[in-house]
Protein backbone atom coordinates (compact mmCIF):
# COMPACT_ATOMS: atom_id res chain seq x y z
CA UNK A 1 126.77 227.52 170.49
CA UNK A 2 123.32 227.76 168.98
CA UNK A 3 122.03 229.30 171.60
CA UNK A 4 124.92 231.93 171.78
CA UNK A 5 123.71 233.08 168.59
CA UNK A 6 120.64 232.99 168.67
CA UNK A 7 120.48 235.57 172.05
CA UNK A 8 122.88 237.65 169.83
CA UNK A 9 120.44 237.80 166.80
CA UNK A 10 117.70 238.28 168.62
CA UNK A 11 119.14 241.48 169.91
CA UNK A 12 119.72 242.48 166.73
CA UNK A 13 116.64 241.31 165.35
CA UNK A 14 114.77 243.73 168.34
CA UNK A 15 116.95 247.23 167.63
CA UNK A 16 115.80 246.25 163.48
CA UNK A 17 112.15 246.08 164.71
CA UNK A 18 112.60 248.98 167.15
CA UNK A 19 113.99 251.29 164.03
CA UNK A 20 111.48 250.29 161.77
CA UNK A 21 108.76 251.21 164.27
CA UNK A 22 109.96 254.21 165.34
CA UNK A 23 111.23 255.55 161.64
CA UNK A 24 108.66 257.79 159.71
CA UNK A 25 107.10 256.53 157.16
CA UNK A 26 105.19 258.70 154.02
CA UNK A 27 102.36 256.08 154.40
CA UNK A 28 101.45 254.49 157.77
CA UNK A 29 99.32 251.65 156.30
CA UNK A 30 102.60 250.43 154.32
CA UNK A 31 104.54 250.82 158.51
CA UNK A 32 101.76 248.84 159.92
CA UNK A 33 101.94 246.39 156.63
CA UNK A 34 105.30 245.37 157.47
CA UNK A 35 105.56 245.20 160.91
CA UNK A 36 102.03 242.62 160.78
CA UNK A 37 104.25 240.76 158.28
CA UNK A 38 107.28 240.97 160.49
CA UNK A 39 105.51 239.71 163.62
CA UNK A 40 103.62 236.90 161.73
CA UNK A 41 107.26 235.45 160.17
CA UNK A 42 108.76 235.85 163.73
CA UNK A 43 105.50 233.40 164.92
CA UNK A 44 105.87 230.92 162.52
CA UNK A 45 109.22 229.88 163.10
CA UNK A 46 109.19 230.15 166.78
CA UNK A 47 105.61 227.84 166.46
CA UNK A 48 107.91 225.59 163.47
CA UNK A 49 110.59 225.23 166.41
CA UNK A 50 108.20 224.16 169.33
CA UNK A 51 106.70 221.80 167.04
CA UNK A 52 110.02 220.02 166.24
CA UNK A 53 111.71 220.27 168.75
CA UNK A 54 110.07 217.04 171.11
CA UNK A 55 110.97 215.35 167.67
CA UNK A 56 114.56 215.99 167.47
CA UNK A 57 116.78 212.96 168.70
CA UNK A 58 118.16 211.71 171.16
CA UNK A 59 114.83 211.00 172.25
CA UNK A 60 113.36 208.57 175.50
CA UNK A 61 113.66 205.71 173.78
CA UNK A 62 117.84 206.37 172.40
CA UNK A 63 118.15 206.96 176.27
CA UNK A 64 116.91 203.70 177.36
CA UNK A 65 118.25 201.75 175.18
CA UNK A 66 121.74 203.39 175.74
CA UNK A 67 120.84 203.11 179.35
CA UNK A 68 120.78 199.25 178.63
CA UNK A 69 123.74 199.16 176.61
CA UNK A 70 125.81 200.82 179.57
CA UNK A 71 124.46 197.97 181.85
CA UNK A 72 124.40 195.22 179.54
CA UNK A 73 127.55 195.37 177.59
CA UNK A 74 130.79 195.49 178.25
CA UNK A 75 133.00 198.25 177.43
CA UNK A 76 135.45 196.55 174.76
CA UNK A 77 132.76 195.21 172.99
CA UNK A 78 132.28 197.17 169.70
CA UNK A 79 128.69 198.58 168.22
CA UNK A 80 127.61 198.55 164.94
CA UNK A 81 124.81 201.52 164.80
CA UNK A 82 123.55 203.90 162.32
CA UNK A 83 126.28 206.97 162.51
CA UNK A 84 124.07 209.55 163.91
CA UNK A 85 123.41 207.31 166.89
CA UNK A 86 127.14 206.87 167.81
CA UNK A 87 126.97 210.03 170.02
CA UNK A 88 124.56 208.60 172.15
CA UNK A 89 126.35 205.36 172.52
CA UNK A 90 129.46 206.49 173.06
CA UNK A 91 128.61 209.55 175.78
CA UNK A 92 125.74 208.30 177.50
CA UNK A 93 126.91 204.21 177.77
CA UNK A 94 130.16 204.87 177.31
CA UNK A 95 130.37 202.12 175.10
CA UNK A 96 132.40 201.47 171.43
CA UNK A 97 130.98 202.23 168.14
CA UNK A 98 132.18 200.82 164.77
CA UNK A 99 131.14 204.02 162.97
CA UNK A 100 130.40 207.37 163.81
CA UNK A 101 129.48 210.88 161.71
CA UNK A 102 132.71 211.61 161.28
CA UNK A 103 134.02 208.27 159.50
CA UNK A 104 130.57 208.82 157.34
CA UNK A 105 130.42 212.41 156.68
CA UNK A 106 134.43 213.53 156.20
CA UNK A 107 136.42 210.40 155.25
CA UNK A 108 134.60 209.15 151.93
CA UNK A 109 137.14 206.33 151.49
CA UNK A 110 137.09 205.35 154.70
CA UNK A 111 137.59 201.67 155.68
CA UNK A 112 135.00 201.28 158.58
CA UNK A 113 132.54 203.53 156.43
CA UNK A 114 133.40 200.65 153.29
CA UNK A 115 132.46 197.46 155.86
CA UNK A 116 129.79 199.50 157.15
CA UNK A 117 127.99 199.24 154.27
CA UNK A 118 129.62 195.51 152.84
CA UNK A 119 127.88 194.46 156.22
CA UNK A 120 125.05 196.10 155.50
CA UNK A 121 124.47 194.25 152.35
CA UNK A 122 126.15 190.84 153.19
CA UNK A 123 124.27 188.43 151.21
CA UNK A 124 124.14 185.17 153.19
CA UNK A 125 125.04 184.55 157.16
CA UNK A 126 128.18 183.25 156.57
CA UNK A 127 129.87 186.28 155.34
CA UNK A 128 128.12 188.51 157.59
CA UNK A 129 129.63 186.98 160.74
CA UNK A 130 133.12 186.67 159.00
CA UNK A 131 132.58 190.46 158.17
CA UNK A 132 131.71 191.36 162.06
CA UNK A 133 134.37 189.11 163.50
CA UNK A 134 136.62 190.48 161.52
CA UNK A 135 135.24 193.81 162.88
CA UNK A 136 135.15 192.65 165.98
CA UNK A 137 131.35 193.70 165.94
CA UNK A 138 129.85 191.93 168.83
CA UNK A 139 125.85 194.07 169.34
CA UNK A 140 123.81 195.45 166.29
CA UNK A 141 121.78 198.14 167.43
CA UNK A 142 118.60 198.57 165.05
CA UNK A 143 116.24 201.22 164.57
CA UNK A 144 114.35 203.57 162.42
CA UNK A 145 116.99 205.33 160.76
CA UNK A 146 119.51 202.30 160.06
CA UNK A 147 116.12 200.56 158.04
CA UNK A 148 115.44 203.72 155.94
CA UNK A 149 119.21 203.83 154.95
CA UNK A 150 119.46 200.40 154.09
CA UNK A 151 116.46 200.48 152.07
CA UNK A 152 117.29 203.99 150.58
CA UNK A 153 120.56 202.54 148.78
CA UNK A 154 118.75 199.75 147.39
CA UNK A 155 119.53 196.78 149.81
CA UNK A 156 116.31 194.67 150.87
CA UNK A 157 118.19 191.78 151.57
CA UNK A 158 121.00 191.91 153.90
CA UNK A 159 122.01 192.83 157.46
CA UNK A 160 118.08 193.51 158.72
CA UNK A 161 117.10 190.42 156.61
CA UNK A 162 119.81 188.08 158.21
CA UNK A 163 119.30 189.25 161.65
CA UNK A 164 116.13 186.99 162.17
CA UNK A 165 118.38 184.14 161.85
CA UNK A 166 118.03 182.88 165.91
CA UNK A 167 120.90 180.40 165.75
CA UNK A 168 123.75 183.40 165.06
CA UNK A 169 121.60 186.48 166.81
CA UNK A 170 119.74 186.79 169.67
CA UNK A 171 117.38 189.97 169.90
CA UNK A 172 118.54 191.13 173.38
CA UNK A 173 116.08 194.83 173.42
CA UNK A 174 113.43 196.09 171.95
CA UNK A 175 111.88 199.09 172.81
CA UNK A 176 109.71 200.79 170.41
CA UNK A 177 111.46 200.94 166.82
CA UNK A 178 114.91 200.29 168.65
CA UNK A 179 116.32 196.46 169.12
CA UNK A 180 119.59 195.39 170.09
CA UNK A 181 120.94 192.18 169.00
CA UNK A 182 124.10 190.39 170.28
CA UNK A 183 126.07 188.00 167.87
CA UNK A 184 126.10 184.11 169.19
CA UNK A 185 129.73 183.19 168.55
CA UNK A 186 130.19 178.93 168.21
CA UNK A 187 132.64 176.86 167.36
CA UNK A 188 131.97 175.50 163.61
C-alpha cells in the first residue's frame, strides 16, 4: 500500500517541481535557491531510507529462526514472543503465537496481553511454569526486542532471569541475539 502511494506522490511531487521551475520568478537567485533546497531535502530522505531500510525487520536471522520453528515445532504448540515478532511466526512457520500486535496495541485489557506481562515478571520458577501451562506456552522465543521491553518496564528479574534454569528449559536455538527455548514438562 506504501508503495501505491508513494508512486502517486511522487507524481505529484514531479508536476510541483516542474511548475516551480518553469514559473517566472522576479529574482532568479531566490528560483535557483529553492529548487537547490528542494533537491537536497528530496536526497536526504531517499539516502535516510537506503540507510534503514537493511535494518528494518524481519531480518536473516527472524527468517532462520522461523525457518527452525516450522521444522522443529509442532503446529499446536503455542509461542510466547515479543508481539511484533508474531507475524513472522505465524506466516512464515506457520506456527501459534500467544500474543500478537493486535492483542498489545488495540485490546488494553486484554487477557493474553495481562499474562503476557505476569509471565514476564514471574518471580520464582514455580509460578512461571504454572503461568505457561496454564497458557499452554510450550517455546519462548528470545531476542533483542523482548530484553529491551522487559527491562524498559522495570523487570530485571523474571522471565529472561528464570530461563537459565536447565532443569525446566532447554535453550533449543540460538542464532545471533535470537534463542528459542522449549519448556521441560515432569511429573512433580
Amino acid at each position: 500500500s506504501f508503495l501505491y502511494l508513494s508512486i502517486f506522490l511522487s507524481i505529484f511531487a514531479s508536476y510541483g517541481f516542474s511548475y516551480l521551475y518553469k514559473k517566472v520568478w522576479e529574482l532568479n537567485i531566490m528560483k535557483v535557491c529553492a529548487l537547490i533546497l528542494i533537491l537536497c531535502a528530496l536526497s536526504i530522505s531517499v539516502l535516510i531510507f537506503i540507510l534503514q531500510t537493511p535494518s528494518l525487520e524481519p531480518d536473516t536471522y527472524s527468517f532462520r529462526a522461523a525457518k527452525w520453528l516450522s521444522e522443529k515445532v509442532e503446529p499446536n504448540e503455542i509461542i510466547l514472543s515479543y508481539p511484533s515478532h508474531s507475524f513472522i511466526i505465524q506466516d512464515v512457520a506457520k506456527r501459534k503465537t500467544f500474543i500478537d500486535n493486535i492483542d498489545i496495541s488495540f485490546l488494553e485489557d486484554s487477557p493474553n496481553k495481562n499474562a503476557f506481562h505476569e509471565i514476564l515478571g514471574a518471580q520464582d520458577l514455580k509460578s512461571l511454569k504454572t503461568l505457561l501451562i496454564k497458557n499452554e506456552i510450550s517455546i519462548i522465543y528470545v531476542d533483542n526486542e523482548l530484553k529491551e521491553y522487559s527491562k524498559n518496564i522495570g523487570i530485571d528479574r523474571g522471565l529472561l532471569y528464570l530461563l537459565r534454569n536447565n532443569e525446566t528449559f532447554k535453550k533449543a536455538y540460538k542464532d545471533k541475539d535470537i534463542e528459542i527455548y522449549r519448556l521441560i514438562l515432569r511429573d512433580e
